[in-house]
PDB file of N, CA and C in Angstrom:
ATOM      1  N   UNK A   1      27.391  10.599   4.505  1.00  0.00           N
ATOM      2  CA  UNK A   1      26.039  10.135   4.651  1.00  0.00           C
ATOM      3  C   UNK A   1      25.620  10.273   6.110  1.00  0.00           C
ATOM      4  N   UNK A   2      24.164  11.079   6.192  1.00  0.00           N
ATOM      5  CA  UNK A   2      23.922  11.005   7.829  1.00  0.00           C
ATOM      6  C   UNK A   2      23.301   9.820   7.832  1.00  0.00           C
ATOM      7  N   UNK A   3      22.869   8.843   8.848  1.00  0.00           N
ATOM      8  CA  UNK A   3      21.680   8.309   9.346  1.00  0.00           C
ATOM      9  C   UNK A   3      21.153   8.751  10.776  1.00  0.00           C
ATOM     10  N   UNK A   4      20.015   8.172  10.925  1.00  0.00           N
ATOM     11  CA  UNK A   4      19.650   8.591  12.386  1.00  0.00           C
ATOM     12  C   UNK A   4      18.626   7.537  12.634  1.00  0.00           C
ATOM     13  N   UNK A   5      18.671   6.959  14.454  1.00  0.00           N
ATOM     14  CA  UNK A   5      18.412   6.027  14.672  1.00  0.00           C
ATOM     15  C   UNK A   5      17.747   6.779  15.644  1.00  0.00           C
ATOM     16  N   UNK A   6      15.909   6.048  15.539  1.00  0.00           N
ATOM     17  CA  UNK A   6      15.593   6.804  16.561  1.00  0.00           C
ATOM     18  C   UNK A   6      14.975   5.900  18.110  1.00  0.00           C
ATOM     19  N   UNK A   7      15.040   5.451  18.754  1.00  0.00           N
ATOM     20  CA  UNK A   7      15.016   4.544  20.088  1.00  0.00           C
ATOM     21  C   UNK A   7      13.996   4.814  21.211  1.00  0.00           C
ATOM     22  N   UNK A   8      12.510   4.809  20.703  1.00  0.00           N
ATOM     23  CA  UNK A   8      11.262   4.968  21.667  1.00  0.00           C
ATOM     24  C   UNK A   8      11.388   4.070  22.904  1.00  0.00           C
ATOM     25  N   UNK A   9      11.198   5.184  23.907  1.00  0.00           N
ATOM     26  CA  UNK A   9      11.285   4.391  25.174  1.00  0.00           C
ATOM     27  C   UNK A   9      10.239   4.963  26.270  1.00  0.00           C
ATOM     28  N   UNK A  10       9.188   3.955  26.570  1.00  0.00           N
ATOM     29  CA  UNK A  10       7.943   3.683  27.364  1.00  0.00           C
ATOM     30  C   UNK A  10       8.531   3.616  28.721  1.00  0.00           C
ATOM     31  N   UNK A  11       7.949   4.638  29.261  1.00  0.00           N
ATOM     32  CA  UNK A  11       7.971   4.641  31.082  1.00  0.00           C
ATOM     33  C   UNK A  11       6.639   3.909  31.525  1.00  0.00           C
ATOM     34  N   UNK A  12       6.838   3.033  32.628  1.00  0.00           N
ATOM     35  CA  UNK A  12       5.577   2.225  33.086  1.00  0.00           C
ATOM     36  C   UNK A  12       4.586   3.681  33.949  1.00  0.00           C
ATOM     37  N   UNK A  13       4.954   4.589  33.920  1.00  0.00           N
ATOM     38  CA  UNK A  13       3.910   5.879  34.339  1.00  0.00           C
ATOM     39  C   UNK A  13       2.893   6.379  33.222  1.00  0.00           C
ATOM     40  N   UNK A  14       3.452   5.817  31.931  1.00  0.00           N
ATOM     41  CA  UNK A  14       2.631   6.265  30.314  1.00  0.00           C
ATOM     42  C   UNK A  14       3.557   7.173  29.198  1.00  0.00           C
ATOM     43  N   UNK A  15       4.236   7.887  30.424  1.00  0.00           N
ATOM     44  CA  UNK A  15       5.027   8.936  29.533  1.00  0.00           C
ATOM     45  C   UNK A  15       5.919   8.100  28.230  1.00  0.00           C
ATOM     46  N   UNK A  16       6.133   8.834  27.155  1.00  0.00           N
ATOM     47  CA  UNK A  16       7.139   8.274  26.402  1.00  0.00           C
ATOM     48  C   UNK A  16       8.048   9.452  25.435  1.00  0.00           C
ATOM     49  N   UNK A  17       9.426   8.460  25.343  1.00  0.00           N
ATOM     50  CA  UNK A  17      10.528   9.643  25.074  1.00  0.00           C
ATOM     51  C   UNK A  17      11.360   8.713  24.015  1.00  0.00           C
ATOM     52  N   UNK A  18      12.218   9.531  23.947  1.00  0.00           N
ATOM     53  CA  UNK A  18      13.441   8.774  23.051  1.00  0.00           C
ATOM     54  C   UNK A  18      14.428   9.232  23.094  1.00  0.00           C
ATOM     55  N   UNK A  19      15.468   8.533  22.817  1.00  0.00           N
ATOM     56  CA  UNK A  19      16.806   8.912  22.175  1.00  0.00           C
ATOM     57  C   UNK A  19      17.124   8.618  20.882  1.00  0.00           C
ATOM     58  N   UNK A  20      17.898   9.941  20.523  1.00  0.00           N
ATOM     59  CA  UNK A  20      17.779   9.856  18.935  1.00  0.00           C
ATOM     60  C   UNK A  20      19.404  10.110  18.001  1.00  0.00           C
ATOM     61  N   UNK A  21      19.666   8.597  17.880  1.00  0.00           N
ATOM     62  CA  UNK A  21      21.175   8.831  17.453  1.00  0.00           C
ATOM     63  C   UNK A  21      21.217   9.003  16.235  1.00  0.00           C
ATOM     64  N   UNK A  22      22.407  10.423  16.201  1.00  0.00           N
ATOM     65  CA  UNK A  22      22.548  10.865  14.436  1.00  0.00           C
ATOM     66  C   UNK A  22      23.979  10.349  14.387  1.00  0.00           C
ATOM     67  N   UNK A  23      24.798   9.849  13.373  1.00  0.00           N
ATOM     68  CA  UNK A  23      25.749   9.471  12.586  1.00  0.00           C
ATOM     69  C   UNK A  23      26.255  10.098  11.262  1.00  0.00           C
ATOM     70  N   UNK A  24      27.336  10.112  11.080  1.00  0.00           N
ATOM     71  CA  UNK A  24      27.516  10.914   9.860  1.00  0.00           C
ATOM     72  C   UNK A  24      29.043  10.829   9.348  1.00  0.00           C
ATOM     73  N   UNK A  25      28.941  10.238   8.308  1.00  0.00           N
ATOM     74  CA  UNK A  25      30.671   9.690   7.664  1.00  0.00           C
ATOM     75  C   UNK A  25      30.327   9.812   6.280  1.00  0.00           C
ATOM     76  N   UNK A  26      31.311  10.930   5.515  1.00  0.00           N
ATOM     77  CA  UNK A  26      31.295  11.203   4.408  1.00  0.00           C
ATOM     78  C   UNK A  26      32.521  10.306   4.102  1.00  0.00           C
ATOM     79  N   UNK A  27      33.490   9.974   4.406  1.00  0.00           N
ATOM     80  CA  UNK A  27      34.664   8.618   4.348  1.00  0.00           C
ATOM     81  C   UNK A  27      35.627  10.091   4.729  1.00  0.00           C
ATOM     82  N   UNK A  28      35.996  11.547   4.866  1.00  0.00           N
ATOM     83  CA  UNK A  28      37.073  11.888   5.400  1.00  0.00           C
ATOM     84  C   UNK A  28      36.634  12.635   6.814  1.00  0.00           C
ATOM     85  N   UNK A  29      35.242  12.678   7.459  1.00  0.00           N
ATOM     86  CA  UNK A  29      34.890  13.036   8.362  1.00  0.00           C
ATOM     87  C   UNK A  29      33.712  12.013   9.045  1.00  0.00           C
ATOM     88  N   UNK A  30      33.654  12.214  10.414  1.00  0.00           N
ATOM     89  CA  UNK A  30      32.684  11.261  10.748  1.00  0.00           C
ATOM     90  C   UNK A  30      32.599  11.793  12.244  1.00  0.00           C
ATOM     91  N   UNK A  31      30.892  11.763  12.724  1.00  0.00           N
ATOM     92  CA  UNK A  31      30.662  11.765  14.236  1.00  0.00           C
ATOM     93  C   UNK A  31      29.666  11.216  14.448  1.00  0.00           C
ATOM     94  N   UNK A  32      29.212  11.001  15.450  1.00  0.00           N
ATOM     95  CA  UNK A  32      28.014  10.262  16.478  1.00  0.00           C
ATOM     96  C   UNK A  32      27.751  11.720  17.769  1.00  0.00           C
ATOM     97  N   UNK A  33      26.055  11.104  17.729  1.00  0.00           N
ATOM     98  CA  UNK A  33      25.813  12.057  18.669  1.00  0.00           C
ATOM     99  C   UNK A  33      24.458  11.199  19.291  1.00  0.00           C
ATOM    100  N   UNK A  34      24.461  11.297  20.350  1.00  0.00           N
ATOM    101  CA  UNK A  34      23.327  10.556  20.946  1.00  0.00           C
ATOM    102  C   UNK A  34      22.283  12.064  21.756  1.00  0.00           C
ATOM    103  N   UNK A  35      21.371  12.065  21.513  1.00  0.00           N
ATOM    104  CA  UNK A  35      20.370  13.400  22.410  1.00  0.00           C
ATOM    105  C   UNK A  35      18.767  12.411  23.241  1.00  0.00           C
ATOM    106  N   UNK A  36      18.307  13.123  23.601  1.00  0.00           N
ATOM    107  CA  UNK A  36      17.258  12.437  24.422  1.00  0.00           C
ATOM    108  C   UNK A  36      15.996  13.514  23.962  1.00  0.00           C
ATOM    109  N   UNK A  37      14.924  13.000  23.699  1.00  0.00           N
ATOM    110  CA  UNK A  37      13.744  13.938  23.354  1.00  0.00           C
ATOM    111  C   UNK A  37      13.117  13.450  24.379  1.00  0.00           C
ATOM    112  N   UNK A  38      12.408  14.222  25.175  1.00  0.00           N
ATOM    113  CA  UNK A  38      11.547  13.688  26.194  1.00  0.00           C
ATOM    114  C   UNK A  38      11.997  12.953  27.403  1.00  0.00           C
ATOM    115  N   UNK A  39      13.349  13.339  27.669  1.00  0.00           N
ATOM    116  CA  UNK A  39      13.447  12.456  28.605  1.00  0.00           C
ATOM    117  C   UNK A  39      14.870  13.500  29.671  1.00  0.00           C
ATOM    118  N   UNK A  40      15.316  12.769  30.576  1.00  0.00           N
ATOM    119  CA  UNK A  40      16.086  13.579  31.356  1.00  0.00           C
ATOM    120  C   UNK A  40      17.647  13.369  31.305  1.00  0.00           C
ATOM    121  N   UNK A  41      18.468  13.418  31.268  1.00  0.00           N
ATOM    122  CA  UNK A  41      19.768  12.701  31.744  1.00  0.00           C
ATOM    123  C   UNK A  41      20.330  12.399  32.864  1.00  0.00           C
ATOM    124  N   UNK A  42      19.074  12.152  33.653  1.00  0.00           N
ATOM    125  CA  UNK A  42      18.965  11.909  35.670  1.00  0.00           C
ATOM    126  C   UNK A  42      19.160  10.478  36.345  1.00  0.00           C
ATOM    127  N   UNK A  43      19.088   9.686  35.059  1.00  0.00           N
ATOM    128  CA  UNK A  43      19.104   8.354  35.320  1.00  0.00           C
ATOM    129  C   UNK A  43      19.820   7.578  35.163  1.00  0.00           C
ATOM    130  N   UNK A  44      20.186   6.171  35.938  1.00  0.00           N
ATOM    131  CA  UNK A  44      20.688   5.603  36.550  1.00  0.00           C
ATOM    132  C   UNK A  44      21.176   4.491  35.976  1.00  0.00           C
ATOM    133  N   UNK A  45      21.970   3.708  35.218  1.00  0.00           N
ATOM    134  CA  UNK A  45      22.156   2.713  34.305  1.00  0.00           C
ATOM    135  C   UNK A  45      23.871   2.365  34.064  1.00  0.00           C
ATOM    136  N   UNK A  46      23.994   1.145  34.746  1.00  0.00           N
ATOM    137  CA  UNK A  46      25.359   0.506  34.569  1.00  0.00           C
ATOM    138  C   UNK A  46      25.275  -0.624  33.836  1.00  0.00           C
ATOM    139  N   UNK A  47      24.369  -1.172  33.008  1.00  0.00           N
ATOM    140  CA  UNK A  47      24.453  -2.184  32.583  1.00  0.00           C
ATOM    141  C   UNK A  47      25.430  -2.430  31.203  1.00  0.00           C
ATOM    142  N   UNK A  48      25.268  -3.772  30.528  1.00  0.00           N
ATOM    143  CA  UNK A  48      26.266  -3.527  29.023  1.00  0.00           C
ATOM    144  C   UNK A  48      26.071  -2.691  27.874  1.00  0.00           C
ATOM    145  N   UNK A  49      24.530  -2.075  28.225  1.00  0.00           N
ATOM    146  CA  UNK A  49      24.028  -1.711  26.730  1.00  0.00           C
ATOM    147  C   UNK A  49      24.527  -0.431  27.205  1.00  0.00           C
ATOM    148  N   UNK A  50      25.708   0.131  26.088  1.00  0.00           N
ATOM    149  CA  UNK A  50      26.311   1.416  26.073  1.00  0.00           C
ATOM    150  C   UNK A  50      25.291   2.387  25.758  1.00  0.00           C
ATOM    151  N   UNK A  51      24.284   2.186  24.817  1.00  0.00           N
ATOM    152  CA  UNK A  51      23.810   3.624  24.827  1.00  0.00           C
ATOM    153  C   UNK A  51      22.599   4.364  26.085  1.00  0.00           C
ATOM    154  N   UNK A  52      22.452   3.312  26.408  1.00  0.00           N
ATOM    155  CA  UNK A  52      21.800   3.403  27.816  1.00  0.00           C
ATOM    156  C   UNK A  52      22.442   4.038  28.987  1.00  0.00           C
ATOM    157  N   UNK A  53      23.970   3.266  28.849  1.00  0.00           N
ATOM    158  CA  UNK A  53      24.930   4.032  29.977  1.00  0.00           C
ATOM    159  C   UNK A  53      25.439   5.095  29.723  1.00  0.00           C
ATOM    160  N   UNK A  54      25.624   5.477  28.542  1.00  0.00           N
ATOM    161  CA  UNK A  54      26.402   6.855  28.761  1.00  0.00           C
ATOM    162  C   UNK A  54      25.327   7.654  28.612  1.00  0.00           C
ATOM    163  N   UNK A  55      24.324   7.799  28.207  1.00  0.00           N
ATOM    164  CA  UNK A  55      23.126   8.692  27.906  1.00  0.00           C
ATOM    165  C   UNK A  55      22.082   9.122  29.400  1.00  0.00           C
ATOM    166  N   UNK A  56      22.355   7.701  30.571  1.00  0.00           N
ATOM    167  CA  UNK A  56      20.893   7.435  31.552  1.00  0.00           C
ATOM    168  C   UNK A  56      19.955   8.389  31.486  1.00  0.00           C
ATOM    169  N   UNK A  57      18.969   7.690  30.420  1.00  0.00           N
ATOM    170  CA  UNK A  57      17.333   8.320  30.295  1.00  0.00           C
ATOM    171  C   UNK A  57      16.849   8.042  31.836  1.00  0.00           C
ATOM    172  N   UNK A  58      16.092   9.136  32.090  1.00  0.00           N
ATOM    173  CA  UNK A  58      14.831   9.313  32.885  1.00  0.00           C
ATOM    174  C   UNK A  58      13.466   9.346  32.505  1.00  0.00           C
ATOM    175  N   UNK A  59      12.877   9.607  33.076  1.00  0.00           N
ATOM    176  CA  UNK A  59      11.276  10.075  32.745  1.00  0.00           C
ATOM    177  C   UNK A  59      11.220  11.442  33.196  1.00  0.00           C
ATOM    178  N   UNK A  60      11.226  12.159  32.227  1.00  0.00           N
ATOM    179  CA  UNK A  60      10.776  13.672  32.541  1.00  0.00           C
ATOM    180  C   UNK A  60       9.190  13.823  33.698  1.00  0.00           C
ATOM    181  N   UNK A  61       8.668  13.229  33.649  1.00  0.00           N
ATOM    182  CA  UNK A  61       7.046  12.620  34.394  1.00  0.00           C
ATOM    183  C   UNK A  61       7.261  12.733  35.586  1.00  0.00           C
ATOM    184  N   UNK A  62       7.947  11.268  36.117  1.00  0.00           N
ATOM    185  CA  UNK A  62       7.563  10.907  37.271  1.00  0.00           C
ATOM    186  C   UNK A  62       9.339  10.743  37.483  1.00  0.00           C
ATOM    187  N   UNK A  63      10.107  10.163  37.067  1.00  0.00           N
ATOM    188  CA  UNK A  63      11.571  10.669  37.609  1.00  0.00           C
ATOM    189  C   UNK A  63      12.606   9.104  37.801  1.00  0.00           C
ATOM    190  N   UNK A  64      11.653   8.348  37.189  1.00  0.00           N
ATOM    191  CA  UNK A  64      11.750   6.834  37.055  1.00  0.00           C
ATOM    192  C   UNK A  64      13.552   6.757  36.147  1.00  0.00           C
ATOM    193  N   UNK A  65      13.913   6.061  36.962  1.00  0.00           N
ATOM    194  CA  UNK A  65      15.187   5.460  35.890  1.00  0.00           C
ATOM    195  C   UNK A  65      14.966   4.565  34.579  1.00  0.00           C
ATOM    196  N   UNK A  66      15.556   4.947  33.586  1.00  0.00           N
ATOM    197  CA  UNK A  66      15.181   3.894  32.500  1.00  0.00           C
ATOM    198  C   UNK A  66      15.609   3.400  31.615  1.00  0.00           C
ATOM    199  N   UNK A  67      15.527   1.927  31.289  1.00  0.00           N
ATOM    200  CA  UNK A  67      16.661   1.001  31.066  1.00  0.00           C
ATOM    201  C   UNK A  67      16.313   0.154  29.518  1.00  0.00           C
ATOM    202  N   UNK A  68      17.106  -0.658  28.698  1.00  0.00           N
ATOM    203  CA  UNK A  68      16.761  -1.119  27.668  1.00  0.00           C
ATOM    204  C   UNK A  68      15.271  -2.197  28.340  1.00  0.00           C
ATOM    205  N   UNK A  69      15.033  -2.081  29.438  1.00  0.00           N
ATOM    206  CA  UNK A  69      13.576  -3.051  29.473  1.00  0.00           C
ATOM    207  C   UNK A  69      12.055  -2.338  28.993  1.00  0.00           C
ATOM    208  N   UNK A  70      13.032  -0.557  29.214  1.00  0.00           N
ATOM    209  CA  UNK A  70      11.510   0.124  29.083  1.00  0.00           C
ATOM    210  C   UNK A  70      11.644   0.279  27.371  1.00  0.00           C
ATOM    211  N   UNK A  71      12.221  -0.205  26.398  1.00  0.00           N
ATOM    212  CA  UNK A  71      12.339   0.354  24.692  1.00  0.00           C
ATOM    213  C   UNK A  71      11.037  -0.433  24.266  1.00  0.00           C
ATOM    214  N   UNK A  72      10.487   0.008  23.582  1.00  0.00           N
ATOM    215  CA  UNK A  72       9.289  -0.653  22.893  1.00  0.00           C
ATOM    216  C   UNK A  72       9.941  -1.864  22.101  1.00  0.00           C
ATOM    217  N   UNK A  73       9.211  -2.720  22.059  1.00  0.00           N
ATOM    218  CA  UNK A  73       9.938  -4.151  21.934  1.00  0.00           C
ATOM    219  C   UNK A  73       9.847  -4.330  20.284  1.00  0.00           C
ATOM    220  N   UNK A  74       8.888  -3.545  19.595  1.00  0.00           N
ATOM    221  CA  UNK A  74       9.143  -4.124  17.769  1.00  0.00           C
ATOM    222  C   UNK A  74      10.008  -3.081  17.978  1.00  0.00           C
ATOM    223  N   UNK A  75      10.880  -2.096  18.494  1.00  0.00           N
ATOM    224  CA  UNK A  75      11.750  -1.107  18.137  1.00  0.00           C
ATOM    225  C   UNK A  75      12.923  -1.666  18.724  1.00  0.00           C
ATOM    226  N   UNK A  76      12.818  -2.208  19.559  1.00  0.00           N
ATOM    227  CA  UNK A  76      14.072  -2.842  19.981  1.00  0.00           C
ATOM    228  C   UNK A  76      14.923  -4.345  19.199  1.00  0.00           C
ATOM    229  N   UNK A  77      13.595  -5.148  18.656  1.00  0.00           N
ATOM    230  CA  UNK A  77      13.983  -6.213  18.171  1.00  0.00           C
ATOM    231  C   UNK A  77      14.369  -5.597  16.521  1.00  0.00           C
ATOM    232  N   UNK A  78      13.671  -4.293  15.924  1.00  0.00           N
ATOM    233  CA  UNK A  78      14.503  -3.889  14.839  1.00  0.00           C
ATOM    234  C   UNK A  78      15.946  -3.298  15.103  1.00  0.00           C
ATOM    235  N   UNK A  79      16.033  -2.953  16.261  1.00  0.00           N
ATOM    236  CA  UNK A  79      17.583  -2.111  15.901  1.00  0.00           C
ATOM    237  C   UNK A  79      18.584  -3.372  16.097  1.00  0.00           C
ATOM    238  N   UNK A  80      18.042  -4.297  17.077  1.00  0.00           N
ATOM    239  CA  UNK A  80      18.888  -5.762  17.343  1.00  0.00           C
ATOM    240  C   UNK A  80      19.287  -6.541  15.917  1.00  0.00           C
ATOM    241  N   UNK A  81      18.435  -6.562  15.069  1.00  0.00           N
ATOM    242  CA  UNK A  81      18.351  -7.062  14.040  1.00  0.00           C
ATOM    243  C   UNK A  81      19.521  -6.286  13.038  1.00  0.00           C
ATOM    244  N   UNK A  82      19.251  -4.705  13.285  1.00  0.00           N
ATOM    245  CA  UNK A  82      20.165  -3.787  12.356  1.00  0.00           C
ATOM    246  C   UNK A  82      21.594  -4.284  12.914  1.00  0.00           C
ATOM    247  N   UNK A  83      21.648  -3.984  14.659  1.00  0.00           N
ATOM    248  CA  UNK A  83      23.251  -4.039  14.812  1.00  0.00           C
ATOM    249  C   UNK A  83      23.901  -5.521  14.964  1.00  0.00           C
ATOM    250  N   UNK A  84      23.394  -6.327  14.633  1.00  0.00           N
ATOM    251  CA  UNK A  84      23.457  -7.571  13.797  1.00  0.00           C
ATOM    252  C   UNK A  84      23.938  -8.021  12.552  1.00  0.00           C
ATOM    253  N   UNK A  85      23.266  -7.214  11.212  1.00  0.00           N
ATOM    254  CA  UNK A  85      23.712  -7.782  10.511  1.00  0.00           C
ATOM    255  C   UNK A  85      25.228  -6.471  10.069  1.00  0.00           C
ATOM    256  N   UNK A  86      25.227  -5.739  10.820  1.00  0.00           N
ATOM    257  CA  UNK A  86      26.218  -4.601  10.702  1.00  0.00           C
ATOM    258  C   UNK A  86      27.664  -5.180  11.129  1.00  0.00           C
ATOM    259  N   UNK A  87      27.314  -6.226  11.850  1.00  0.00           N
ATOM    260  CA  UNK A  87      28.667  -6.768  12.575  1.00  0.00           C
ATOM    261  C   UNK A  87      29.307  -8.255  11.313  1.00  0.00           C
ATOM    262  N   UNK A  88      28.617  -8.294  10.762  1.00  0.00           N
ATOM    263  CA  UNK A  88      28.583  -9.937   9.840  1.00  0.00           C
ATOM    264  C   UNK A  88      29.927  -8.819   8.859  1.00  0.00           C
TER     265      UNK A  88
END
């Protein structure tokens, strides 16, 4: 089964991008892949949220670093919600 998770993220310049994680486990194979649409891999991010750190979005725009503060917030409070009840 694939899924794909897709993670809109607002630069305070206007621009907007995403990262777009695909998944895929048939039960004898399985991968993850994280890509960036619109955005750079120039940026700057040590914090806990892993997909932030290994990915560091930029702003293709203006060149801004960008962090789980810039995710659109009903998109953020749904995936919080998903990797939530995934852990129960």
């Amino acid at each position: 089964m694939k899924v794909r998770f897709i993670t809109y993220v607002n630069c305070p310049c206007g621009h907007r991008g995403s990262i777009v994680e695909s998944i895929y486990d048939d039960g004898q194979s399985h991968w993850y892949l994280a890509t960036l649409r619109g955005l750079s891999h120039t940026g700057h991010y040590d914090g806990a949220n892993s997909l932030f750190a290994e990915n560091t979005p930029a702003c293709t725009a203006c060149g801004l670093s960008l962090t789980p503060e810039n995710v659109d917030s009903s998109e953020f409070m749904s995936r919080q919600a998903h990797d939530h009840a995934e852990i129960k």
